[in-house]
PDB file of N, CA and C in Angstrom:
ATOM      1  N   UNK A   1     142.961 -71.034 164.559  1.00  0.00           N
ATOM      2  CA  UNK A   1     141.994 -69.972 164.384  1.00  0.00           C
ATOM      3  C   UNK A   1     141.837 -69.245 165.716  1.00  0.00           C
ATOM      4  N   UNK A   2     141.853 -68.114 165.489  1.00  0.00           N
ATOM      5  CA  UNK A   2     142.145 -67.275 166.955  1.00  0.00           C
ATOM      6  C   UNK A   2     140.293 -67.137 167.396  1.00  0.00           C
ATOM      7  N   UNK A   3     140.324 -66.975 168.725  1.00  0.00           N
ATOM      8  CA  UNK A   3     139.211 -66.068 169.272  1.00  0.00           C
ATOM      9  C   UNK A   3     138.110 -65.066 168.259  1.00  0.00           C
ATOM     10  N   UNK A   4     138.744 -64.356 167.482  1.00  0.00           N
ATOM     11  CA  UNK A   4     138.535 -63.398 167.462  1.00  0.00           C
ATOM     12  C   UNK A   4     137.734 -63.514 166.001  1.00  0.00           C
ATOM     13  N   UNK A   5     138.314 -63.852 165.732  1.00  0.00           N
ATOM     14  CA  UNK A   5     137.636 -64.791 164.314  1.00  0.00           C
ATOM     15  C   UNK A   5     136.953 -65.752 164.350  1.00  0.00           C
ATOM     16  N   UNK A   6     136.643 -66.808 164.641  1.00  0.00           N
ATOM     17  CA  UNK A   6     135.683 -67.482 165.454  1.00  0.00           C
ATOM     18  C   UNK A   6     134.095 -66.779 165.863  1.00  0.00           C
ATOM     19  N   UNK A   7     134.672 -65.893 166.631  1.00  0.00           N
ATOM     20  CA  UNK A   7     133.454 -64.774 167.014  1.00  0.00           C
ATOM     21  C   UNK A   7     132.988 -64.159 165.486  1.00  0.00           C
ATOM     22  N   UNK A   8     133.642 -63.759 164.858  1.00  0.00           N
ATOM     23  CA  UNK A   8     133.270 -62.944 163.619  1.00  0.00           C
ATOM     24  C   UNK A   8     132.617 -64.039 162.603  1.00  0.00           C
ATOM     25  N   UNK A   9     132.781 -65.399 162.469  1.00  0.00           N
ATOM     26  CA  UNK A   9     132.237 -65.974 161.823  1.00  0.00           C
ATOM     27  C   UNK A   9     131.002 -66.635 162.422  1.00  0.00           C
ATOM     28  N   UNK A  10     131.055 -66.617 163.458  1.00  0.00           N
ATOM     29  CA  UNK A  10     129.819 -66.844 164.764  1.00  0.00           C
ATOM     30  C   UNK A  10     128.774 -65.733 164.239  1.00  0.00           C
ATOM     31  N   UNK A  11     129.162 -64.850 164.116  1.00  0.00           N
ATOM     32  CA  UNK A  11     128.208 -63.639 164.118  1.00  0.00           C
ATOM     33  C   UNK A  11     127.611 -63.633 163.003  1.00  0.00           C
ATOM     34  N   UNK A  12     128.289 -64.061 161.615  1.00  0.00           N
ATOM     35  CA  UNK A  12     127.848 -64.262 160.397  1.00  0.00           C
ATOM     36  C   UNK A  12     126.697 -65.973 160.035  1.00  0.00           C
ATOM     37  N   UNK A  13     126.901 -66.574 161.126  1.00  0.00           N
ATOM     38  CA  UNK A  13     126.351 -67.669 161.109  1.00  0.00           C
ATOM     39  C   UNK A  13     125.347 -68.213 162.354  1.00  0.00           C
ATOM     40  N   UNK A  14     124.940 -66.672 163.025  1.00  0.00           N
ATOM     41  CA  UNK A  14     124.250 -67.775 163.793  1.00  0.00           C
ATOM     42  C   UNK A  14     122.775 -68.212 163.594  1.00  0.00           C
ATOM     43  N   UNK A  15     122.556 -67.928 162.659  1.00  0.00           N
ATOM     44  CA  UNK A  15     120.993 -68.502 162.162  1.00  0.00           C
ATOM     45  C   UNK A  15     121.470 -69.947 161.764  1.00  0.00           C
ATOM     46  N   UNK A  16     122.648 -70.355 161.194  1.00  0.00           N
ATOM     47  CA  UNK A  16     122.943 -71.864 160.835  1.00  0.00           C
ATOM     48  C   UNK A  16     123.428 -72.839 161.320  1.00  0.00           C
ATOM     49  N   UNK A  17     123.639 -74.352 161.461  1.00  0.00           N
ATOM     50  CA  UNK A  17     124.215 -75.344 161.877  1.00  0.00           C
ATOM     51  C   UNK A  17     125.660 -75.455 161.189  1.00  0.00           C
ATOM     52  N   UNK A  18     126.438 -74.203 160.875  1.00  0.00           N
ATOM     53  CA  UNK A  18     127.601 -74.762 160.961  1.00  0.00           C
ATOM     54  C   UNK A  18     128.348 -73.942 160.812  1.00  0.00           C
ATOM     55  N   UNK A  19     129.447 -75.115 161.294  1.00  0.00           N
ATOM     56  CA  UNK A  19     130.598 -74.178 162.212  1.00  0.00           C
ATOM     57  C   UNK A  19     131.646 -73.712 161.450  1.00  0.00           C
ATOM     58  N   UNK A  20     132.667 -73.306 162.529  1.00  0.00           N
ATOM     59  CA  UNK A  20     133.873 -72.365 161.967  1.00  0.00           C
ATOM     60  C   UNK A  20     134.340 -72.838 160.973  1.00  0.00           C
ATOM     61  N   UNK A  21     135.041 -74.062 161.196  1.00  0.00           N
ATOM     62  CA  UNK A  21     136.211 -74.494 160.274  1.00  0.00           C
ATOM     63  C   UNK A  21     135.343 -75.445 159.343  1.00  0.00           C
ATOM     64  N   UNK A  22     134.022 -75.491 159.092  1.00  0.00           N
ATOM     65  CA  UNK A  22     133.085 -75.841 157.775  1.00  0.00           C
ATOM     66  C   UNK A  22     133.189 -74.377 156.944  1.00  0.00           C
ATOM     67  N   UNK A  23     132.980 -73.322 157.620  1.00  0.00           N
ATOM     68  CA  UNK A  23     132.933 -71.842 156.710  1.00  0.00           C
ATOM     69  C   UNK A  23     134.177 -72.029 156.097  1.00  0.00           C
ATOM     70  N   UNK A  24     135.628 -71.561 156.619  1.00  0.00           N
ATOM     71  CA  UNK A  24     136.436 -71.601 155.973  1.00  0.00           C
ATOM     72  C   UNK A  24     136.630 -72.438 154.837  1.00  0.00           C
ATOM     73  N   UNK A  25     136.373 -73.961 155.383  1.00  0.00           N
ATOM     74  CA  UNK A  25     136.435 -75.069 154.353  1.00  0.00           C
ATOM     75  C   UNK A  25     135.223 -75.008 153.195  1.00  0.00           C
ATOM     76  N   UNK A  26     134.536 -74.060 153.388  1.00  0.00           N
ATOM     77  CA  UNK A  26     133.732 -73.482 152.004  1.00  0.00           C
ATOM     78  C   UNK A  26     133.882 -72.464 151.575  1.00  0.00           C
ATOM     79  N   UNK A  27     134.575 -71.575 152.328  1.00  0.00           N
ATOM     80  CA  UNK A  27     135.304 -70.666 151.362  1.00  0.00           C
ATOM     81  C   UNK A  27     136.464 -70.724 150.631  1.00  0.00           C
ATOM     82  N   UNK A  28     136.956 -72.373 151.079  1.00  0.00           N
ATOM     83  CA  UNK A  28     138.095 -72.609 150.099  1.00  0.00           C
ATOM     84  C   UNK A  28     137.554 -73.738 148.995  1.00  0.00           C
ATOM     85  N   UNK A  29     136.026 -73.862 148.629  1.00  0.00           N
ATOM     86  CA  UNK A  29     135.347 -74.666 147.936  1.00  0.00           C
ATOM     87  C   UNK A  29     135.800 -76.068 148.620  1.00  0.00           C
ATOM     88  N   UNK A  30     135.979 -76.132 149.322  1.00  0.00           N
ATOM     89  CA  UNK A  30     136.214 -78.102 150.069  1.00  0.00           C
ATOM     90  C   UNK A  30     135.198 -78.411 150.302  1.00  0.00           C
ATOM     91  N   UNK A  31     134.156 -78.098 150.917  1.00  0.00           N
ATOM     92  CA  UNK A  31     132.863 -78.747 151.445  1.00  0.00           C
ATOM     93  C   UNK A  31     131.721 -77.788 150.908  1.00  0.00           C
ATOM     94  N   UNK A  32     130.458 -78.468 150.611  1.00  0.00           N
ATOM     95  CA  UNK A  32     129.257 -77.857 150.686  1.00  0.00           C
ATOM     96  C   UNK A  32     128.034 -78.355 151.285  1.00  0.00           C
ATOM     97  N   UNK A  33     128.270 -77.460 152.697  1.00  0.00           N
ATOM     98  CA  UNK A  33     127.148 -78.136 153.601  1.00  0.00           C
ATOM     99  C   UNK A  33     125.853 -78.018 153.518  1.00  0.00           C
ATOM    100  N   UNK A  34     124.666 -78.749 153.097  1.00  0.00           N
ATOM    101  CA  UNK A  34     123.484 -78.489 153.454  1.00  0.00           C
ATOM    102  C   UNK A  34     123.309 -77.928 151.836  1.00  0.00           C
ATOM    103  N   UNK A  35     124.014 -77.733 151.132  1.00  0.00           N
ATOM    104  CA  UNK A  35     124.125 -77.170 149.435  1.00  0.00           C
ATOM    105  C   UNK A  35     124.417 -75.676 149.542  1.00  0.00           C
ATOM    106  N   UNK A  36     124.834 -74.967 150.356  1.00  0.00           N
ATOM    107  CA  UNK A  36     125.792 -73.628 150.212  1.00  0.00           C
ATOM    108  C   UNK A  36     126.582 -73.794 149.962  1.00  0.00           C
ATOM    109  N   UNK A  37     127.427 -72.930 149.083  1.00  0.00           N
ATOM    110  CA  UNK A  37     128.724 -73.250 148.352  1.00  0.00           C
ATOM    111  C   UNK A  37     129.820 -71.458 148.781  1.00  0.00           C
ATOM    112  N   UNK A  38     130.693 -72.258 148.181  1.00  0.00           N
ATOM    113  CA  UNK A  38     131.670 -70.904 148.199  1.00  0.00           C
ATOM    114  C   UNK A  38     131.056 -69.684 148.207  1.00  0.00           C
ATOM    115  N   UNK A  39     130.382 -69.659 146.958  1.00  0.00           N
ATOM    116  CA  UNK A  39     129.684 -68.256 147.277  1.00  0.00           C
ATOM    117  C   UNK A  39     128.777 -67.671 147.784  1.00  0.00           C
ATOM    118  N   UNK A  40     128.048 -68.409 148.200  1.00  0.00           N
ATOM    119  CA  UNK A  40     127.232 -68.002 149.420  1.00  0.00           C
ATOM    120  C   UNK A  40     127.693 -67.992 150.855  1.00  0.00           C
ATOM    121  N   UNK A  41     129.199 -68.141 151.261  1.00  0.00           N
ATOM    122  CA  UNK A  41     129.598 -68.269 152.218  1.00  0.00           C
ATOM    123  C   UNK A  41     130.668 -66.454 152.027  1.00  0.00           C
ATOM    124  N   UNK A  42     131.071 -66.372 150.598  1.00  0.00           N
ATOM    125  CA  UNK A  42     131.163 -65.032 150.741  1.00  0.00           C
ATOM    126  C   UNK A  42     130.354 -64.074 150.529  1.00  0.00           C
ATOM    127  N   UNK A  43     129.201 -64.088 150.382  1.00  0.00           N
ATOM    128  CA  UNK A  43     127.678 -63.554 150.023  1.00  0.00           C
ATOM    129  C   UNK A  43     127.729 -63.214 151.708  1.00  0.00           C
ATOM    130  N   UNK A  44     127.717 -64.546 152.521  1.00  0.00           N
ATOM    131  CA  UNK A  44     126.766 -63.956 154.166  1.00  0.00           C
ATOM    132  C   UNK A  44     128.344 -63.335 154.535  1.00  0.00           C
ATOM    133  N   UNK A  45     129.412 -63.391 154.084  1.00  0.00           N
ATOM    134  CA  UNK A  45     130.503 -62.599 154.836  1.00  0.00           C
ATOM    135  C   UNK A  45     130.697 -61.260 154.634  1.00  0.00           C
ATOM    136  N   UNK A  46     130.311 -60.971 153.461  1.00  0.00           N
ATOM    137  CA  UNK A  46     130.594 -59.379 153.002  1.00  0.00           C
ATOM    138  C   UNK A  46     129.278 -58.671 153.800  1.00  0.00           C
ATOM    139  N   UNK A  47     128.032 -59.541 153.462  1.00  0.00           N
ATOM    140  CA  UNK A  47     127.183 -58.841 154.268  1.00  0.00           C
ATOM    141  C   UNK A  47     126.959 -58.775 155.806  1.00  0.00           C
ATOM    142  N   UNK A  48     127.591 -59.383 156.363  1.00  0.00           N
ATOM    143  CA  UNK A  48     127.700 -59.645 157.526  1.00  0.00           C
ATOM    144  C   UNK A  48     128.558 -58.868 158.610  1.00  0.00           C
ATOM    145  N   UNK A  49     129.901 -59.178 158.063  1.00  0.00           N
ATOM    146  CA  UNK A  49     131.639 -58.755 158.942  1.00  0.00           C
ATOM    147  C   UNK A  49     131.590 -57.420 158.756  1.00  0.00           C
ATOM    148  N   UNK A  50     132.379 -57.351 159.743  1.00  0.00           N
ATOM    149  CA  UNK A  50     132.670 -55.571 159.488  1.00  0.00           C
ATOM    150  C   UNK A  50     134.339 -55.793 158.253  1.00  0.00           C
ATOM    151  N   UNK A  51     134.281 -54.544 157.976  1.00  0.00           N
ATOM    152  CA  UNK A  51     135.583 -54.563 156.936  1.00  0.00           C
ATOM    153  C   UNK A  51     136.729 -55.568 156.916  1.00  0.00           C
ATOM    154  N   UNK A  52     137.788 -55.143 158.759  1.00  0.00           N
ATOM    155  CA  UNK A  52     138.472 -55.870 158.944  1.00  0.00           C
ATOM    156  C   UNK A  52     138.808 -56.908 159.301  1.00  0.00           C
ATOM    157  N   UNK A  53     137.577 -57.582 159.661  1.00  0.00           N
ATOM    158  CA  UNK A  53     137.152 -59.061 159.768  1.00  0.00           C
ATOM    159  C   UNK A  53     137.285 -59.664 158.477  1.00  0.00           C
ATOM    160  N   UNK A  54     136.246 -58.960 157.686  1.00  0.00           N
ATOM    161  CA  UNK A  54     135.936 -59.818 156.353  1.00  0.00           C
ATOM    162  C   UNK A  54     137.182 -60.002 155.107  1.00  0.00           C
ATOM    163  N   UNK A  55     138.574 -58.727 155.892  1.00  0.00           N
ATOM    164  CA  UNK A  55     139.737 -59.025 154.839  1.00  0.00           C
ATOM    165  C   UNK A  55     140.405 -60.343 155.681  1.00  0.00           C
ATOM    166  N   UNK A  56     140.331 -59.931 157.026  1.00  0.00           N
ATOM    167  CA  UNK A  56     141.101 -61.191 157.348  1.00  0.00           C
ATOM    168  C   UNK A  56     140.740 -62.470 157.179  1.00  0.00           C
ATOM    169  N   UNK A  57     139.806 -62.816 157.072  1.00  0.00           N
ATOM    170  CA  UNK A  57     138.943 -64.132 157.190  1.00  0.00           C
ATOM    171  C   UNK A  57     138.878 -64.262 155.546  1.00  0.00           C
ATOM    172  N   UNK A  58     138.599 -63.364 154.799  1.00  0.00           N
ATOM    173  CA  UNK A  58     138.142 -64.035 153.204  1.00  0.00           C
ATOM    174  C   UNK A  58     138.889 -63.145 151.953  1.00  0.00           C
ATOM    175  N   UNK A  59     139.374 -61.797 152.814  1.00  0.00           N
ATOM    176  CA  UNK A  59     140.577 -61.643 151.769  1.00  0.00           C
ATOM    177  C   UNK A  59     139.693 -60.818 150.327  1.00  0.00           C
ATOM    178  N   UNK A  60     140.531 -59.807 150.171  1.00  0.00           N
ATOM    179  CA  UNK A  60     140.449 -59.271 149.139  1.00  0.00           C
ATOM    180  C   UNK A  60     140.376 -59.886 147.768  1.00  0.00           C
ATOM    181  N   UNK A  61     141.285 -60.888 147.424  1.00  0.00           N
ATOM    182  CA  UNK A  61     141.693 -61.381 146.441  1.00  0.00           C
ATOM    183  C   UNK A  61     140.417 -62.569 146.331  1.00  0.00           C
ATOM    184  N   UNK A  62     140.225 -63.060 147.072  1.00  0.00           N
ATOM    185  CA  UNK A  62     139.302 -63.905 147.049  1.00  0.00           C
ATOM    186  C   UNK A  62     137.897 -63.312 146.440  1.00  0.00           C
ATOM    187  N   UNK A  63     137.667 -62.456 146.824  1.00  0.00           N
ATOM    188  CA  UNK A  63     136.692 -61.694 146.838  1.00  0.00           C
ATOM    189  C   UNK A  63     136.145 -60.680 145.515  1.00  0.00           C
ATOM    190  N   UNK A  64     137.589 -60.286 145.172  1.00  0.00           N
ATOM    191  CA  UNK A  64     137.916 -59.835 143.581  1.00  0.00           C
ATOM    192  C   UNK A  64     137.625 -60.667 142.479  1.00  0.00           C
ATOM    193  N   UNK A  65     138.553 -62.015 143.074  1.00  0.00           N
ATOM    194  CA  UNK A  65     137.744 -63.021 141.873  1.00  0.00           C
ATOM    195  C   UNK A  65     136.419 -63.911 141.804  1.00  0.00           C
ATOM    196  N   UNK A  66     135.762 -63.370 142.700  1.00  0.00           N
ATOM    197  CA  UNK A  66     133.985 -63.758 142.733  1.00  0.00           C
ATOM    198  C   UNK A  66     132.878 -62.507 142.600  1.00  0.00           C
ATOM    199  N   UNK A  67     133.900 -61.296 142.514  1.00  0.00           N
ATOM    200  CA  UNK A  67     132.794 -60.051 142.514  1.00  0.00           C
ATOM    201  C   UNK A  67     131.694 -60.106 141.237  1.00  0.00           C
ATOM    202  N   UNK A  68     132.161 -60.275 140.452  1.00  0.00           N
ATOM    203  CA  UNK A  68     131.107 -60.377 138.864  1.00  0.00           C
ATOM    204  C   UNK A  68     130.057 -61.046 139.163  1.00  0.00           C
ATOM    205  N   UNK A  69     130.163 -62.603 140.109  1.00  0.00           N
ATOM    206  CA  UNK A  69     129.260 -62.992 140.149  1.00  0.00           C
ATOM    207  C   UNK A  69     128.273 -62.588 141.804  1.00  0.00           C
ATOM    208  N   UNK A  70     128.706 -62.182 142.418  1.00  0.00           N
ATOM    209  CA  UNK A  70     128.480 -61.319 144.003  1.00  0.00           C
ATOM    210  C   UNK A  70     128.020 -60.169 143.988  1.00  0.00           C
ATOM    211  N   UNK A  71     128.049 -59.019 142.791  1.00  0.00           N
ATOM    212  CA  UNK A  71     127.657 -57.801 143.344  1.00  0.00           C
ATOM    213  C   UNK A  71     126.462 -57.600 143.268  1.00  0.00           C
ATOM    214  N   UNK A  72     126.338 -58.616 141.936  1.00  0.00           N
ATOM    215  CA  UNK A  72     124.591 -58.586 141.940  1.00  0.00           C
ATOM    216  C   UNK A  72     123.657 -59.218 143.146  1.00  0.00           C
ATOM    217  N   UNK A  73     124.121 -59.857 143.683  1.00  0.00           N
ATOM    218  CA  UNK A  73     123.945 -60.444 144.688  1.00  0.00           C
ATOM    219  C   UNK A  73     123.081 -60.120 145.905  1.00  0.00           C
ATOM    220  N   UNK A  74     123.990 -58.746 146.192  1.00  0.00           N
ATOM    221  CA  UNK A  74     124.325 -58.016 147.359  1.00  0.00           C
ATOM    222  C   UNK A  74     123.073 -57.058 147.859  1.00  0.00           C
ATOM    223  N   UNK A  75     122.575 -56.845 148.706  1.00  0.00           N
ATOM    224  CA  UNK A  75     121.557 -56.621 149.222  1.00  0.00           C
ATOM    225  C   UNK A  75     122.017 -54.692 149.210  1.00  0.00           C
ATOM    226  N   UNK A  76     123.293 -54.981 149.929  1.00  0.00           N
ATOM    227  CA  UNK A  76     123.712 -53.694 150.774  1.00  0.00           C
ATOM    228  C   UNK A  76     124.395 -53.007 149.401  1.00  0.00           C
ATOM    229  N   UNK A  77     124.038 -51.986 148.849  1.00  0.00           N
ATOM    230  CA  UNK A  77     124.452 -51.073 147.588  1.00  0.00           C
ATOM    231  C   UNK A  77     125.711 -50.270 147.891  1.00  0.00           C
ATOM    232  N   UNK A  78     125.735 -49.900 149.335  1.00  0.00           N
ATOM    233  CA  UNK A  78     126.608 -49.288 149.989  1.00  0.00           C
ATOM    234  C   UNK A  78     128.007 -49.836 150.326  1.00  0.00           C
ATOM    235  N   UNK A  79     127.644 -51.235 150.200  1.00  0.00           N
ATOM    236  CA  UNK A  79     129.252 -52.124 150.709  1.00  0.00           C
ATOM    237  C   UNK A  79     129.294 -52.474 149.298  1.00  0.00           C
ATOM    238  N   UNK A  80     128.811 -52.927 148.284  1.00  0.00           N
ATOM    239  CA  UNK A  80     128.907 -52.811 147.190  1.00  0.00           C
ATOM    240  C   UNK A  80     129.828 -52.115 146.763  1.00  0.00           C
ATOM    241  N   UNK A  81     129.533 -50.887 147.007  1.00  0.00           N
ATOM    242  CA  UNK A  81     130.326 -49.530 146.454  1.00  0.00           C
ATOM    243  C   UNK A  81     131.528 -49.658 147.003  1.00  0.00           C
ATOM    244  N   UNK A  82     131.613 -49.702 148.216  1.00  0.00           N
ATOM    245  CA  UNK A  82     132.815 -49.787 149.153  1.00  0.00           C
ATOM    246  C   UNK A  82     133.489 -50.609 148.623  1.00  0.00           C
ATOM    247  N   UNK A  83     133.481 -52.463 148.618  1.00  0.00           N
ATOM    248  CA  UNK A  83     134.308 -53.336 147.954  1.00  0.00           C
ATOM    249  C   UNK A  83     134.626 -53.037 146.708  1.00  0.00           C
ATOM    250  N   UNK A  84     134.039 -52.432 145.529  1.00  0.00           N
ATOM    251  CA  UNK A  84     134.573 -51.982 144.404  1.00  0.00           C
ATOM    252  C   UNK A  84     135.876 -50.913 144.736  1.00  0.00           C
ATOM    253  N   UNK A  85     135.687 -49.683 145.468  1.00  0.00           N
ATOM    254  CA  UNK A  85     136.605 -48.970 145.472  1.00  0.00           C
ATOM    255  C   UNK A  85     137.622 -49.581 146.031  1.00  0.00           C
ATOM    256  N   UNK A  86     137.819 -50.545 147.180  1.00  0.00           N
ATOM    257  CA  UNK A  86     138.630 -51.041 147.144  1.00  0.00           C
ATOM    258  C   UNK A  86     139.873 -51.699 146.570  1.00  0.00           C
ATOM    259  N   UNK A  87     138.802 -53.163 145.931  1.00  0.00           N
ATOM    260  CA  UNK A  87     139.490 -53.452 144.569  1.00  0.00           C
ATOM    261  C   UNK A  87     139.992 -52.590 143.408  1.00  0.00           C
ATOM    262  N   UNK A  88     139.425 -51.516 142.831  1.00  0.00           N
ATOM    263  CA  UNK A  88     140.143 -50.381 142.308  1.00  0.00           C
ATOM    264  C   UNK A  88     141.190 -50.026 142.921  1.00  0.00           C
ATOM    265  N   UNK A  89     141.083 -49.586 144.129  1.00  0.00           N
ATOM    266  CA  UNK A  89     142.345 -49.232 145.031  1.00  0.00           C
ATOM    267  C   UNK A  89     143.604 -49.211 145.012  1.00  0.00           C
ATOM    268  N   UNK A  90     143.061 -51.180 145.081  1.00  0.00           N
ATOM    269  CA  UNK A  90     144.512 -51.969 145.495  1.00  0.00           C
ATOM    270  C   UNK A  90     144.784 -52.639 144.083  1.00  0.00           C
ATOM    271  N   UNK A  91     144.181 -52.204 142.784  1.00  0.00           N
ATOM    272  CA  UNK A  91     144.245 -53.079 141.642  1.00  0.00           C
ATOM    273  C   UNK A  91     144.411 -54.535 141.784  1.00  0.00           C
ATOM    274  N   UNK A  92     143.383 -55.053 142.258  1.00  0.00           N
ATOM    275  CA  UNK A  92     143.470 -56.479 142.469  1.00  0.00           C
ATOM    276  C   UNK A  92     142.568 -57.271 141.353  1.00  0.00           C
ATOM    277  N   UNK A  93     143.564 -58.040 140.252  1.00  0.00           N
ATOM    278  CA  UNK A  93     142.756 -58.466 139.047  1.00  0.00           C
ATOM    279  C   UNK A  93     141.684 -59.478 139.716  1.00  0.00           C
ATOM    280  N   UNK A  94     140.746 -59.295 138.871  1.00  0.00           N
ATOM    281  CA  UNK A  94     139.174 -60.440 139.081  1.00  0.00           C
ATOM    282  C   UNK A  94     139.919 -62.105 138.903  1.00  0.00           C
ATOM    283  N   UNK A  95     140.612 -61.674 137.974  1.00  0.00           N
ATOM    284  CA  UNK A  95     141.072 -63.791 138.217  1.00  0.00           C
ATOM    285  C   UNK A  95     142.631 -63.762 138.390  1.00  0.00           C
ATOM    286  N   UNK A  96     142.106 -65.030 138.772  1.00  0.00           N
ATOM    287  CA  UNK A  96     143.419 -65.610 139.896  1.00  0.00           C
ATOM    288  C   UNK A  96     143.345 -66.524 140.876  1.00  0.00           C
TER     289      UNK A  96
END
């Protein structure tokens, strides 16, 4: 895990006790620390990262197939909008 990413998930987490490679390992559903789960780990990432952080770290596809249950979610109406056009974009099916 580079620098740079590290920092970007730092930034998304620093109100919490945990670390880098616990995020990842809950965004690949392996662990649920403290009872946050996958999707609340892409819940604080979309709202959090800037764009190109949040593709590198959690990925479009990932993200496509949790939107149904995420958009409602979402605080920010505006990144909302944004991640939809995306996924339209790049036609990236919801499952998978």
């Amino acid at each position: 895990m580079t620098e740079k990413i590290k920092k970007a998930i730092k930034e998304v987490l620093w109100d919490y006790n945990i670390t880098e490679d616990e995020f990842i390992k809950m965004l690949d559903s392996e662990i649920k620390p403290g009872g946050f789960d996958r999707l609340w780990a892409e819940r604080r990432a979309i709202e959090g990262m800037g764009y190109y952080d949040l593709i590198e770290i959690v990925g479009l596809k990932r993200i496509a197939r949790d939107w149904d249950m995420l958009k409602a979610t979402l605080r920010n109406k505006t990144r909302v909008q944004g991640i939809e056009y995306v996924i339209r974009k790049y036609n990236i099916p919801a499952a998978g």
